[in-house]
PDB file of N, CA and C in Angstrom:
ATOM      1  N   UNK A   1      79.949  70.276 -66.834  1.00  0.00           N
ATOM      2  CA  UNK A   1      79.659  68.927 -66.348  1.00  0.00           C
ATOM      3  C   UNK A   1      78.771  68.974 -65.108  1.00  0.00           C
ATOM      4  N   UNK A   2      79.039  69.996 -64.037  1.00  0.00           N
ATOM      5  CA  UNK A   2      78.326  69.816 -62.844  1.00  0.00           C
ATOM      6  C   UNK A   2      76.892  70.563 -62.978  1.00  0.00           C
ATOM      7  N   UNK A   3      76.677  70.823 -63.941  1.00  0.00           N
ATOM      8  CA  UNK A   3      75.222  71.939 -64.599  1.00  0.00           C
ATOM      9  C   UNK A   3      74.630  70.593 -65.328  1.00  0.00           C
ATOM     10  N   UNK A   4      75.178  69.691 -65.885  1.00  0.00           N
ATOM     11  CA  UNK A   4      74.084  68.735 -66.204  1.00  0.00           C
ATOM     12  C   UNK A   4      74.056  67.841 -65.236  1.00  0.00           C
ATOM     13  N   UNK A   5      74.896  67.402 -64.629  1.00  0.00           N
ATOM     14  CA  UNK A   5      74.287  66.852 -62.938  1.00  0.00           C
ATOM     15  C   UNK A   5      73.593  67.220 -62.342  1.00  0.00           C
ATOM     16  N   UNK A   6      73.524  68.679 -62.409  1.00  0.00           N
ATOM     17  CA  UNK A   6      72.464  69.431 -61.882  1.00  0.00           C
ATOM     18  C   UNK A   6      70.786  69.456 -62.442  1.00  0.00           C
ATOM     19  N   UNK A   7      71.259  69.154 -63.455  1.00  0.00           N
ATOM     20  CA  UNK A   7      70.105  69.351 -64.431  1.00  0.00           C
ATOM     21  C   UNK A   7      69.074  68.008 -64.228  1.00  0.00           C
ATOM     22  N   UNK A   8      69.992  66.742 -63.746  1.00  0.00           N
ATOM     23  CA  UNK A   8      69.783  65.316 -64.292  1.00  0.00           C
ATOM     24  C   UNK A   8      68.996  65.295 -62.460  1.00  0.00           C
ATOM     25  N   UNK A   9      69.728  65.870 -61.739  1.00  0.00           N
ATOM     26  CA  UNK A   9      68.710  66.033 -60.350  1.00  0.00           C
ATOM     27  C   UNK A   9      67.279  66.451 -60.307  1.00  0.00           C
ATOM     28  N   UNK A  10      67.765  67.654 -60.623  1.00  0.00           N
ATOM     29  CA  UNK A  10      66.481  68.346 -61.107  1.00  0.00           C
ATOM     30  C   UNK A  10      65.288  67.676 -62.017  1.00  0.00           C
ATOM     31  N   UNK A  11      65.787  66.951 -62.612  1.00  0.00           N
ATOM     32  CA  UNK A  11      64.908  66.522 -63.852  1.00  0.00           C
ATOM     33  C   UNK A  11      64.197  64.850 -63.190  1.00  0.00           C
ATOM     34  N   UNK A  12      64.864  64.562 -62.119  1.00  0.00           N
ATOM     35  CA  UNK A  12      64.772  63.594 -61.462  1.00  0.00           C
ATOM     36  C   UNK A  12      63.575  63.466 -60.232  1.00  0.00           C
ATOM     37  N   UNK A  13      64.213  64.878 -59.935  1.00  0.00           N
ATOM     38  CA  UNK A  13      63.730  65.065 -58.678  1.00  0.00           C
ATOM     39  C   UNK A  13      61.618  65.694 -59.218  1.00  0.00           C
ATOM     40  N   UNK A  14      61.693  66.096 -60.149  1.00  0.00           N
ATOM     41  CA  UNK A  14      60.448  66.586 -60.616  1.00  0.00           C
ATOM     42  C   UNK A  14      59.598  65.125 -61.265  1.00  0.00           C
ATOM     43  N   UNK A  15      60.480  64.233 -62.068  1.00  0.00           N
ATOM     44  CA  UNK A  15      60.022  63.066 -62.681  1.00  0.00           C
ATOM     45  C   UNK A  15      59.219  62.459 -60.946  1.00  0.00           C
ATOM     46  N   UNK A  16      59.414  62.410 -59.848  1.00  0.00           N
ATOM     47  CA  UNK A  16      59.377  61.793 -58.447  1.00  0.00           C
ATOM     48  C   UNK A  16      58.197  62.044 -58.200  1.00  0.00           C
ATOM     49  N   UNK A  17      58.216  63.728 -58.353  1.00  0.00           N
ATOM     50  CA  UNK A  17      57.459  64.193 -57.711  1.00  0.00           C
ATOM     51  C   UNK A  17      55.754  63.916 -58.710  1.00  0.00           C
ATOM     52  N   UNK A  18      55.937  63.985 -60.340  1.00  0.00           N
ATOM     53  CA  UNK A  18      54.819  63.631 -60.892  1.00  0.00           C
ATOM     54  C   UNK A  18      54.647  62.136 -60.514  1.00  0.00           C
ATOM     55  N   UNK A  19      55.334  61.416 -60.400  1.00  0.00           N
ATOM     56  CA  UNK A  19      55.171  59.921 -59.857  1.00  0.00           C
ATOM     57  C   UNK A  19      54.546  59.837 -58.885  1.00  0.00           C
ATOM     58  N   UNK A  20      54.489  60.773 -57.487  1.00  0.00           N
ATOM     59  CA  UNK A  20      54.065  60.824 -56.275  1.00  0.00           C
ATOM     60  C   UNK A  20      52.752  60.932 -56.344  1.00  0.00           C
ATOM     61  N   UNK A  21      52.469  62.155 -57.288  1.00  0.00           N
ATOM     62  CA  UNK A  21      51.001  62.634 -57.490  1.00  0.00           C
ATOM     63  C   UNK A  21      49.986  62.017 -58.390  1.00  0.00           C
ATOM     64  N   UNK A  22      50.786  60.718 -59.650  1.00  0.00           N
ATOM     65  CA  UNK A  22      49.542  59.771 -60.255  1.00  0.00           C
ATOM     66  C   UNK A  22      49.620  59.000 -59.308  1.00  0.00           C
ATOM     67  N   UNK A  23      50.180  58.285 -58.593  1.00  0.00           N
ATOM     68  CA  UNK A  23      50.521  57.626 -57.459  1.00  0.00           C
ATOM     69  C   UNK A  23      48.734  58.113 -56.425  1.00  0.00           C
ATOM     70  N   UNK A  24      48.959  59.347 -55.830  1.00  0.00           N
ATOM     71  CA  UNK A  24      48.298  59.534 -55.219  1.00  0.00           C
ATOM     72  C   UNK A  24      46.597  59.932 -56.015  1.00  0.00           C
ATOM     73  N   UNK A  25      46.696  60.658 -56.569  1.00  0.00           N
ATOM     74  CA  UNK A  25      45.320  60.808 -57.709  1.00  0.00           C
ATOM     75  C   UNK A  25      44.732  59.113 -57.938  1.00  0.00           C
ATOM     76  N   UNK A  26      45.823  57.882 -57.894  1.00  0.00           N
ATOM     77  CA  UNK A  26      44.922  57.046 -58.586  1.00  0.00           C
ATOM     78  C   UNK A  26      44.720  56.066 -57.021  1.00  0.00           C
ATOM     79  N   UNK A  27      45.169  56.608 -55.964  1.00  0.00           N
ATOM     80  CA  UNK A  27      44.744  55.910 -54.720  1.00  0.00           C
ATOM     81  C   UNK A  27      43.521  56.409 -54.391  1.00  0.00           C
ATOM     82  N   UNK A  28      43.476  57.452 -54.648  1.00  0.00           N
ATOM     83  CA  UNK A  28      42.374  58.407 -54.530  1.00  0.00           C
ATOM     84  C   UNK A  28      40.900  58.055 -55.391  1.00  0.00           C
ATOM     85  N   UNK A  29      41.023  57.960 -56.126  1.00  0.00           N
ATOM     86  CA  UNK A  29      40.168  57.528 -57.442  1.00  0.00           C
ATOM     87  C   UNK A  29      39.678  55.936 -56.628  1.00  0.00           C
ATOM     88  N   UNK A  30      40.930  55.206 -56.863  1.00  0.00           N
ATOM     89  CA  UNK A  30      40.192  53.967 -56.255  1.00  0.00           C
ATOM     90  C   UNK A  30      39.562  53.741 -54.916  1.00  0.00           C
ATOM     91  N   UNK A  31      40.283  54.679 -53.973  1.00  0.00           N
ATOM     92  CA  UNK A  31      39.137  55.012 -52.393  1.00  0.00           C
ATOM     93  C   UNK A  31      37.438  55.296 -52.923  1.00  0.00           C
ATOM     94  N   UNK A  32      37.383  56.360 -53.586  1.00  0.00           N
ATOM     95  CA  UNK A  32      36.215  57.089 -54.033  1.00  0.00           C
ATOM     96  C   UNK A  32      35.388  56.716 -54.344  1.00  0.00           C
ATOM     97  N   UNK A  33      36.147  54.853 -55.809  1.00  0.00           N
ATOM     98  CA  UNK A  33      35.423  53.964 -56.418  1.00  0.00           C
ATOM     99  C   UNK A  33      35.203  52.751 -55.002  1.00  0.00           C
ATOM    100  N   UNK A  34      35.748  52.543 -54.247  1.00  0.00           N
ATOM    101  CA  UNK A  34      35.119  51.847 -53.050  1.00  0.00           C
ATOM    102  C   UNK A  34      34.120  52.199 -52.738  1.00  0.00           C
ATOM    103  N   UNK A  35      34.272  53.191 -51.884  1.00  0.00           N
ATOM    104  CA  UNK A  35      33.060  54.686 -50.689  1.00  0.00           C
ATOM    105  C   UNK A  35      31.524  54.183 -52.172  1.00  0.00           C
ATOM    106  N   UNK A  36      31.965  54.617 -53.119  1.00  0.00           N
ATOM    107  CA  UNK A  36      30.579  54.962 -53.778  1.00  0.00           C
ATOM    108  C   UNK A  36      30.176  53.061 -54.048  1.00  0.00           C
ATOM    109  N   UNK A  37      30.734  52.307 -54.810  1.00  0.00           N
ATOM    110  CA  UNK A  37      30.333  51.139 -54.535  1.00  0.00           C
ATOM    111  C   UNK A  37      29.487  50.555 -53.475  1.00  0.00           C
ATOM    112  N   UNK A  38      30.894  50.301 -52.535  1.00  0.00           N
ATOM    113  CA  UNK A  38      29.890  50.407 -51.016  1.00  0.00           C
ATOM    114  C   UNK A  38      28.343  50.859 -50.366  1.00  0.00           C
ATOM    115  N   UNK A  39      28.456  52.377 -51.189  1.00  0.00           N
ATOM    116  CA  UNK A  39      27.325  53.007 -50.900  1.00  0.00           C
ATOM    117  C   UNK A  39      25.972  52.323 -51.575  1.00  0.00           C
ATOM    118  N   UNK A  40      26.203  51.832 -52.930  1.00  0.00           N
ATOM    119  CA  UNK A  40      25.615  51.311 -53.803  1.00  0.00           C
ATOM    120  C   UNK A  40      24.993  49.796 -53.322  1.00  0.00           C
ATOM    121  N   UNK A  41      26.129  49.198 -53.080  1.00  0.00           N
ATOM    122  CA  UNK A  41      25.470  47.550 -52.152  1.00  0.00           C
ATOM    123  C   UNK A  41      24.750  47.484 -51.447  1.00  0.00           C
ATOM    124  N   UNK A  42      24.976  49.217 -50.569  1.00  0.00           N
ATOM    125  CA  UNK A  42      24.812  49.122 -49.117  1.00  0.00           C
ATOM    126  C   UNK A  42      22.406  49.580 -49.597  1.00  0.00           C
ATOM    127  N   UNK A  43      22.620  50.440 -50.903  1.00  0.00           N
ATOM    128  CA  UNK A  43      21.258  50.792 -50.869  1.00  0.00           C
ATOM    129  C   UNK A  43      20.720  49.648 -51.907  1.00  0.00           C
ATOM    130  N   UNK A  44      21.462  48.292 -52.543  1.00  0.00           N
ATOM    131  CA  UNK A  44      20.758  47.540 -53.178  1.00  0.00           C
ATOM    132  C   UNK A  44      20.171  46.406 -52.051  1.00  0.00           C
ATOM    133  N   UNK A  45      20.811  46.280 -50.958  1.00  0.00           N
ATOM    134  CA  UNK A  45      20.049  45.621 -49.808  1.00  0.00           C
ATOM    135  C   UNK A  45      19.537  45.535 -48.946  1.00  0.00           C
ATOM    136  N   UNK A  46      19.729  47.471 -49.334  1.00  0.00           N
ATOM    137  CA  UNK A  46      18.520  47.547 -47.884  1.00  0.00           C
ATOM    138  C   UNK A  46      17.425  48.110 -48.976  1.00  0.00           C
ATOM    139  N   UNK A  47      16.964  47.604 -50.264  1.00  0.00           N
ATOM    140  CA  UNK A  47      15.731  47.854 -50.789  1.00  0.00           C
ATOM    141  C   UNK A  47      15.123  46.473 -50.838  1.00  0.00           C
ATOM    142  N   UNK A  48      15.919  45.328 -50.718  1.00  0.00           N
ATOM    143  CA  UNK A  48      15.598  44.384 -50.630  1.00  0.00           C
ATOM    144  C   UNK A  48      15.247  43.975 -49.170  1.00  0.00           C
ATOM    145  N   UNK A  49      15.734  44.332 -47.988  1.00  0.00           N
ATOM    146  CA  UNK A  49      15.481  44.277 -47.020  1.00  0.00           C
ATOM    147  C   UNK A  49      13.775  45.054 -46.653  1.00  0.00           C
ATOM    148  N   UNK A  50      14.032  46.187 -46.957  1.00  0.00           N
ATOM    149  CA  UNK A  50      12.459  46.969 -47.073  1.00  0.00           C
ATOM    150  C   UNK A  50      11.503  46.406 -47.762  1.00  0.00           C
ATOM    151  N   UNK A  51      11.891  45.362 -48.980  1.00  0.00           N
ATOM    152  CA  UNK A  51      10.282  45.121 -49.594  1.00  0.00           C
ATOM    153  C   UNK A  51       9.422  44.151 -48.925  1.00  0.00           C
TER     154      UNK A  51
END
């Protein structure tokens, strides 16, 4: 009994931890998709500004 409690921790505690990391991969992803956006606005108006 106390080996599948153990088990159900364990199995818990790892389920967390992949949660933590799409968690973080997709904060990440969407920072990245800002930064480059941004970057993108930032050179569609200053070509318009230059012409």
């Amino acid at each position: 009994m106390l080996s599948l409690i153990q088990a159900e921790i364990v199995g818990k505690a790892i389920g967390d931890g992949i949660l933590q990391l799409v968690v973080k991969v997709l904060i990440g992803m969407a920072v990245i998709g800002g930064i480059a956006l941004f970057l993108w606005l930032v050179r569609k108006v200053d070509k318009r500004i230059n012409k």
